[in-house]
Each structure stands twice: as structure tokens, then as C-alpha cells.
C-alpha atoms as a PDB file:
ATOM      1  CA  UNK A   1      42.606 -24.480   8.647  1.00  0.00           C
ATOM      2  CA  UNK A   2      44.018 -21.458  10.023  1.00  0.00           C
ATOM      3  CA  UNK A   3      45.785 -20.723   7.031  1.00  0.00           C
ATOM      4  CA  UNK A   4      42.302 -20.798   5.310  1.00  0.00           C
ATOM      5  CA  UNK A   5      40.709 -18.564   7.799  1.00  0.00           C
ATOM      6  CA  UNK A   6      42.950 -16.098   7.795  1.00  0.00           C
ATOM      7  CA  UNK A   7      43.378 -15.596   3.931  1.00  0.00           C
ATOM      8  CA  UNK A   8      39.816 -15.278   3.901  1.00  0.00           C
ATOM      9  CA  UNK A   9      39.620 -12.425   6.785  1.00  0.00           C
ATOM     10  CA  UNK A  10      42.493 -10.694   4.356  1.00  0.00           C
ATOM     11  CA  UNK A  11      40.073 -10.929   1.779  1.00  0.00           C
ATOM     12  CA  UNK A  12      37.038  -9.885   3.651  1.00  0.00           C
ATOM     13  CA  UNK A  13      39.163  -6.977   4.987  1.00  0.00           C
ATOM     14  CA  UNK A  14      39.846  -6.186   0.687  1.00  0.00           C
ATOM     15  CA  UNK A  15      36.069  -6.553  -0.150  1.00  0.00           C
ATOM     16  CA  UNK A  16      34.373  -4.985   2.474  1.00  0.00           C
ATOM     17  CA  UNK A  17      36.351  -1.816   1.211  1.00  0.00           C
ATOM     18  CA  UNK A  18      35.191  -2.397  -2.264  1.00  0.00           C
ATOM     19  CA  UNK A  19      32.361  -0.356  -3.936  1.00  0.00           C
ATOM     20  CA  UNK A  20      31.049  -3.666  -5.289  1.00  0.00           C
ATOM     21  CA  UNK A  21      27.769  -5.165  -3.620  1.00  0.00           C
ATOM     22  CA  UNK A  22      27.202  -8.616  -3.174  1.00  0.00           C
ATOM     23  CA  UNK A  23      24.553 -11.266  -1.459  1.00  0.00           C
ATOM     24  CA  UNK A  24      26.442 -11.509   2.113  1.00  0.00           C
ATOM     25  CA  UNK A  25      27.420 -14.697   2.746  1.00  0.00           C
ATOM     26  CA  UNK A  26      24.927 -16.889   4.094  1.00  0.00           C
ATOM     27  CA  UNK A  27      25.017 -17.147   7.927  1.00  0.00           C
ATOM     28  CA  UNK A  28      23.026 -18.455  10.406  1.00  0.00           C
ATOM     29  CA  UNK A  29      20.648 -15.575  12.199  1.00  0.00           C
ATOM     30  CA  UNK A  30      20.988 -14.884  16.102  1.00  0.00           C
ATOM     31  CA  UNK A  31      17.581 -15.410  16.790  1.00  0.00           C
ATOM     32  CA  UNK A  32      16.887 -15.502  20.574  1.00  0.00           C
ATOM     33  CA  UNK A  33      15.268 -19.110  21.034  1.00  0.00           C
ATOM     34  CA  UNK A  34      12.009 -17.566  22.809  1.00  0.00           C
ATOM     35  CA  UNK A  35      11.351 -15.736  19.490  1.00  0.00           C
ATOM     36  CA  UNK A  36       8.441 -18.118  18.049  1.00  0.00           C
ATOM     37  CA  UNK A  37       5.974 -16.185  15.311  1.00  0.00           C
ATOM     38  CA  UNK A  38       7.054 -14.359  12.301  1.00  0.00           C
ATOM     39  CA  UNK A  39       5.906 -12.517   9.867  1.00  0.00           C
ATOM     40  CA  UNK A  40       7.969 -12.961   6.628  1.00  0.00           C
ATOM     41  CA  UNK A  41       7.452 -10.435   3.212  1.00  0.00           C
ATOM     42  CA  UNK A  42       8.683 -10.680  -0.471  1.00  0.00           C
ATOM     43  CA  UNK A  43       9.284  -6.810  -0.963  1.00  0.00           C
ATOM     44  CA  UNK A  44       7.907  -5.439  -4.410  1.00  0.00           C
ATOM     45  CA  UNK A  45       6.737  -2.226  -6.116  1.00  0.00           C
ATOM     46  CA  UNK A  46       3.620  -2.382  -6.265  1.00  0.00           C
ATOM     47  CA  UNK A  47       2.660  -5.760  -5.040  1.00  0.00           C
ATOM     48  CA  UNK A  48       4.393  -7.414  -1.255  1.00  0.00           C
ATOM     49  CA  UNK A  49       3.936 -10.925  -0.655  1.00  0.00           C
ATOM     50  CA  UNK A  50       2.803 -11.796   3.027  1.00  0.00           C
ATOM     51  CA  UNK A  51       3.534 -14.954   5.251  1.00  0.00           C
ATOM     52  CA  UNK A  52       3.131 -16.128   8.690  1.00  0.00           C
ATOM     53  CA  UNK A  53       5.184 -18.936  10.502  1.00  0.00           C
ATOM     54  CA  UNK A  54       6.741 -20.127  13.467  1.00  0.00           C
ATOM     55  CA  UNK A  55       9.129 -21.631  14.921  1.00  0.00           C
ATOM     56  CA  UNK A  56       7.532 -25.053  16.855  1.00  0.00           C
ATOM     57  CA  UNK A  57       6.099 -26.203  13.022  1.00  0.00           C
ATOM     58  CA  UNK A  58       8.933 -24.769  10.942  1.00  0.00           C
ATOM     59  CA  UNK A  59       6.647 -23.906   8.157  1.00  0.00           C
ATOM     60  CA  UNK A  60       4.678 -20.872   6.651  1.00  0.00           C
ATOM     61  CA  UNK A  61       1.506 -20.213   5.434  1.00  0.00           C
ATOM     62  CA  UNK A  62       0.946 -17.287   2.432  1.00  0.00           C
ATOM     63  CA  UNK A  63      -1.382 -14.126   4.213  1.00  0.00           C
ATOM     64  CA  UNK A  64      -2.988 -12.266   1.432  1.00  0.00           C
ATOM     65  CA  UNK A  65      -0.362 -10.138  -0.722  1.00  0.00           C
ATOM     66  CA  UNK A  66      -0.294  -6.861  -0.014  1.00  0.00           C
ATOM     67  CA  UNK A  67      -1.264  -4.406  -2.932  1.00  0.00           C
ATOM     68  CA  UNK A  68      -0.142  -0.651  -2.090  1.00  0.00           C
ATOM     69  CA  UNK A  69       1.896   1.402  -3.824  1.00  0.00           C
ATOM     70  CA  UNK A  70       3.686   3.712  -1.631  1.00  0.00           C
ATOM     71  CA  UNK A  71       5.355   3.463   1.874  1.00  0.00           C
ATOM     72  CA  UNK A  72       2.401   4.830   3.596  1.00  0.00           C
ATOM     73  CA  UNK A  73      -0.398   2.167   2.402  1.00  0.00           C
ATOM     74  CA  UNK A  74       2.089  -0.351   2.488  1.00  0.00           C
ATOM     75  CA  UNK A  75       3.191   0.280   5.777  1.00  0.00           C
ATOM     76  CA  UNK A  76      -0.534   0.463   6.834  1.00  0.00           C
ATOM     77  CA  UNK A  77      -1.344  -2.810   6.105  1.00  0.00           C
ATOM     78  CA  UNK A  78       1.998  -4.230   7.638  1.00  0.00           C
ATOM     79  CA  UNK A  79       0.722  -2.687  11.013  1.00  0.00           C
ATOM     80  CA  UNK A  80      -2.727  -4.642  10.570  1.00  0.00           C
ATOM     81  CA  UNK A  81      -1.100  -8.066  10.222  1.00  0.00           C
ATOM     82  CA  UNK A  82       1.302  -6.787  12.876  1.00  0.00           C
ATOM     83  CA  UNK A  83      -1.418  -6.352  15.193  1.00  0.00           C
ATOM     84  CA  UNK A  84      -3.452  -9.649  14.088  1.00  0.00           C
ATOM     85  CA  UNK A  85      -0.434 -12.451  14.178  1.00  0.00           C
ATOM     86  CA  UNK A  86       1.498 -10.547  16.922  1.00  0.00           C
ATOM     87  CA  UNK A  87       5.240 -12.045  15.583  1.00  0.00           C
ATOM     88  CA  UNK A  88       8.128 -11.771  17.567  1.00  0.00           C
ATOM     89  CA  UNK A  89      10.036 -10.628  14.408  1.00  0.00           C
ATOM     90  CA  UNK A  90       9.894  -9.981  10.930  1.00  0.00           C
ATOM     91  CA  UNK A  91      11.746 -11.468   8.099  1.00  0.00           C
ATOM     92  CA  UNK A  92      12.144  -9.688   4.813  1.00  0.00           C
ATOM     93  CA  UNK A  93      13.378 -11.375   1.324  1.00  0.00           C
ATOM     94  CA  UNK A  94      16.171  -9.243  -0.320  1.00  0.00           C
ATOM     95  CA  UNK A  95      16.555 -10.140  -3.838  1.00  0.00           C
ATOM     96  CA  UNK A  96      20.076 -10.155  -5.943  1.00  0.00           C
ATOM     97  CA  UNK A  97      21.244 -10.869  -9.135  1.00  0.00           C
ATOM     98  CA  UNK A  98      22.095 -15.028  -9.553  1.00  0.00           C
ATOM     99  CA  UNK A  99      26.008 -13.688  -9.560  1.00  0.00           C
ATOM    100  CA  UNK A 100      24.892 -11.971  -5.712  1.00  0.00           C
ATOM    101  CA  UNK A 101      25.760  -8.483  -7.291  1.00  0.00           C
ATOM    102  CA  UNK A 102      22.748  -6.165  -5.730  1.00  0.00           C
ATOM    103  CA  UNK A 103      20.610  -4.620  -7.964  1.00  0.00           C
ATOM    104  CA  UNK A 104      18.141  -1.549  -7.205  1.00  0.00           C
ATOM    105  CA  UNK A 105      15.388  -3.997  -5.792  1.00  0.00           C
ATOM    106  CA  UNK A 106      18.394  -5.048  -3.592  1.00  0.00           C
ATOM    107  CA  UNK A 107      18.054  -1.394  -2.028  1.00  0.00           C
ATOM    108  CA  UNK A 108      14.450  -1.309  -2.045  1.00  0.00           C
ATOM    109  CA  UNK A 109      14.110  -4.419   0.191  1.00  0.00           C
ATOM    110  CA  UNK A 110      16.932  -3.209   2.417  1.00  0.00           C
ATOM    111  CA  UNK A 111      15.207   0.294   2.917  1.00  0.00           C
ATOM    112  CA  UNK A 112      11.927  -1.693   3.343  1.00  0.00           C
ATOM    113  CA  UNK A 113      13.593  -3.622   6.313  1.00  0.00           C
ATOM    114  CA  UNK A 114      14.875  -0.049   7.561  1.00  0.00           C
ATOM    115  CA  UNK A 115      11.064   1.415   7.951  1.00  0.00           C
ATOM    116  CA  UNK A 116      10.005  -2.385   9.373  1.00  0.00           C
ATOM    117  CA  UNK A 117      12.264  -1.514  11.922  1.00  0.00           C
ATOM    118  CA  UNK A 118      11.951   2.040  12.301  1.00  0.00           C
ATOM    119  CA  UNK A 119       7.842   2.442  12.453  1.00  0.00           C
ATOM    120  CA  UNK A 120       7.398  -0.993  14.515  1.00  0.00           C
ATOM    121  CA  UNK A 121      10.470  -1.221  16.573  1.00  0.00           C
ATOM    122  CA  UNK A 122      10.212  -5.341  15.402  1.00  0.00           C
ATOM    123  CA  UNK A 123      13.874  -7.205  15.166  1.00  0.00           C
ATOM    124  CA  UNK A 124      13.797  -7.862  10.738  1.00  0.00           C
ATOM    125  CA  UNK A 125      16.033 -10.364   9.697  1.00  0.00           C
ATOM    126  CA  UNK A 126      16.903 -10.338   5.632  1.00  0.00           C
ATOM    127  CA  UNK A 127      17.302 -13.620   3.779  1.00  0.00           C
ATOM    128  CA  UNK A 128      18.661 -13.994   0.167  1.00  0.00           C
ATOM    129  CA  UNK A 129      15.544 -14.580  -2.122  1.00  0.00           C
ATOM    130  CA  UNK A 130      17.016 -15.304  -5.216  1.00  0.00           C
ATOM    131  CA  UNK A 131      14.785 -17.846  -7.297  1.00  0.00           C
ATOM    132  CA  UNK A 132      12.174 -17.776  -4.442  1.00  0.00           C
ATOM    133  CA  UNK A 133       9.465 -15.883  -7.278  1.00  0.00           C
ATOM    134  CA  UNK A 134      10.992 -18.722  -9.811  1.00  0.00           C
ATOM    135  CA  UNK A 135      10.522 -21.398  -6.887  1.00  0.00           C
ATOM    136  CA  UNK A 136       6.428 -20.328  -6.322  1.00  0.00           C
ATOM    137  CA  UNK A 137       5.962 -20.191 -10.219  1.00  0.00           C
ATOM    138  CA  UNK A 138       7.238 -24.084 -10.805  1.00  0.00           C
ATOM    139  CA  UNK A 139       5.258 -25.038  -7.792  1.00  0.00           C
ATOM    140  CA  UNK A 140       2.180 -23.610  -9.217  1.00  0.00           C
ATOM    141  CA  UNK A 141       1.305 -20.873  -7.084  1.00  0.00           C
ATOM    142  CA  UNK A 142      -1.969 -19.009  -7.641  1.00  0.00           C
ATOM    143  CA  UNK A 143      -0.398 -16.051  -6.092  1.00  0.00           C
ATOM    144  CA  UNK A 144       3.505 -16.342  -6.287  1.00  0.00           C
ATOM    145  CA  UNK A 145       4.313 -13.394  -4.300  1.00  0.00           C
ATOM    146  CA  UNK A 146       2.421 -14.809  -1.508  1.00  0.00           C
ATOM    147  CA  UNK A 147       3.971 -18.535  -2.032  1.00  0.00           C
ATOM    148  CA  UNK A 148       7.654 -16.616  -2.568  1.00  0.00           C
ATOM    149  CA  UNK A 149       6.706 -14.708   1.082  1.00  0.00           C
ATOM    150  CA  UNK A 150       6.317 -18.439   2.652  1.00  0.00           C
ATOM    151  CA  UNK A 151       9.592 -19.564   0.711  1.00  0.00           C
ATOM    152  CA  UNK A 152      11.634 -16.792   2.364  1.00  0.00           C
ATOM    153  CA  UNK A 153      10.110 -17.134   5.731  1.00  0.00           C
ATOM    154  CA  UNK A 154      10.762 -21.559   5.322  1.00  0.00           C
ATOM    155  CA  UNK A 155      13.825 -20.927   4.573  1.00  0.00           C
ATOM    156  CA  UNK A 156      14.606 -18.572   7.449  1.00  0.00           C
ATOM    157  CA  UNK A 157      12.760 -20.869   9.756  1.00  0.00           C
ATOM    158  CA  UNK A 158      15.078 -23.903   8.720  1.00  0.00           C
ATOM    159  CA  UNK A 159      18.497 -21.773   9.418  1.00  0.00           C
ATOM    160  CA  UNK A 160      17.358 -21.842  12.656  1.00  0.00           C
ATOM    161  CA  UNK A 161      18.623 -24.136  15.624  1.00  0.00           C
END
């Protein structure tokens, strides 16, 4: 087994020097255990898709989807939910091609995460939303970004310990 963890720190050590950008492996978040209410958001353009959740139930539950255009508004109404569900920390969706090669929503989540921290000094964890959108559609979701929010913040909730 060493033999196996060591080829694969040589090739971590090749990749991480690589101009290529893929969905980082999936890992298990440091979350400190008395962090219990989150906020979770599936990043878009025009349109962000809001949950809340915590950690006692394990679930989420969709929070109307955010419709702003522009850091400012969005940001805005971030701070309102911020201020009515109080979380702990927030959770953001980044989104990647199936393959895990980013793609320029891949940076627009990221820098999304970047002013989450920045503005409300919140701990933002990022989870790999590929097929979360896909997910809310097949399940029938009035309002998939909403139902694609929950599916990102469910999923971080069950990584959990």
C-alpha cells in the first residue's frame, strides 16, 4: 500500500504543476463538530439557488433562489439570509465538466466563494456539483436551482462525521 501511496504523491507532485484544472479529488471537509447550520448556494449568472440545513437532521430545505445579477445585489441578499438563519458556515456548489476539467462557471463559483468569505468573514466549503441541476430536474423540481442548492448542501451534510 505504500507503494500505491507514494506513486500517487509522485503524481500529485506532476499534476499539481500542470496548467490543467480538474474537480479536486473528493475529500472529506474539516468541519469543526460544533459547526451545526449552513447555508448552502448553487452559484449562477443571473439566477443563485439558496438552501438551509444542519447538521443534527442531515437534510436541507430550498430558501427562495436568489435573482440578482451582479455581485452587489447578489451579495445583498446573501447578507439577509445570513442574518435570518445565522449558519455557522456556508457551502457553495462548484460546477465542472463530467471529465472534472473546470470550465469558466468553475471560476465563477470559486470567486463567488472568495467574496462569501471576504464580505462575511463565514468559513465556505466548495462541493463538486456536477449533475446536481440534472439531479433537481428528474426529481421534478419547481425551482431546480433551489432543489440543486439543497442537493449540494445534502451532500455536504452527509460527508460529514
Amino acid at each position: 500500500m505504500n507503494d500505491i501511496s507514494s506513486s500517487n504523491k509522485a503524481a500529485d507532485a506532476a499534476f499539481s504543476s500542470a496548467e490543467i484544472t480538474a474537480a479536486p479529488a473528493p475529500e472529506k471537509p474539516e468541519v469543526p463538530t460544533h459547526f451545526q447550520q449552513f447555508l448552502g448556494f448553487d452559484f449562477g449568472i443571473k439566477r443563485t439557488g439558496c438552501a438551509s440545513g444542519n447538521r443534527v437532521l442531515g437534510g436541507a430545505n430550498p430558501l427562495p433562489t436568489i435573482k440578482a445579477e451582479g455581485a452587489d445585489a447578489r451579495l445583498q441578499a446573501v447578507d439577509k439570509l445570513i442574518r435570518e438563519w445565522q449558519p455557522n458556515a456556508l457551502v457553495i456548489g462548484v460546477p465542472y465538466h463530467p471529465d472534472g476539467a473546470a470550465h469558466e462557471n468553475t471560476a465563477r463559483a470559486l470567486k463567488f466563494g472568495r467574496q462569501l468569505r471576504s464580505r462575511f468573514k463565514l468559513p465556505v466549503y466548495e462541493v463538486d456539483e456536477r449533475y446536481s441541476t440534472t439531479e433537481a430536474l428528474a426529481g421534478g423540481a419547481r425551482d431546480a436551482d433551489a432543489a440543486s442548492a439543497c442537493i449540494i448542501l445534502e451532500q455536504f451534510l452527509r460527508s460529514l462525521p
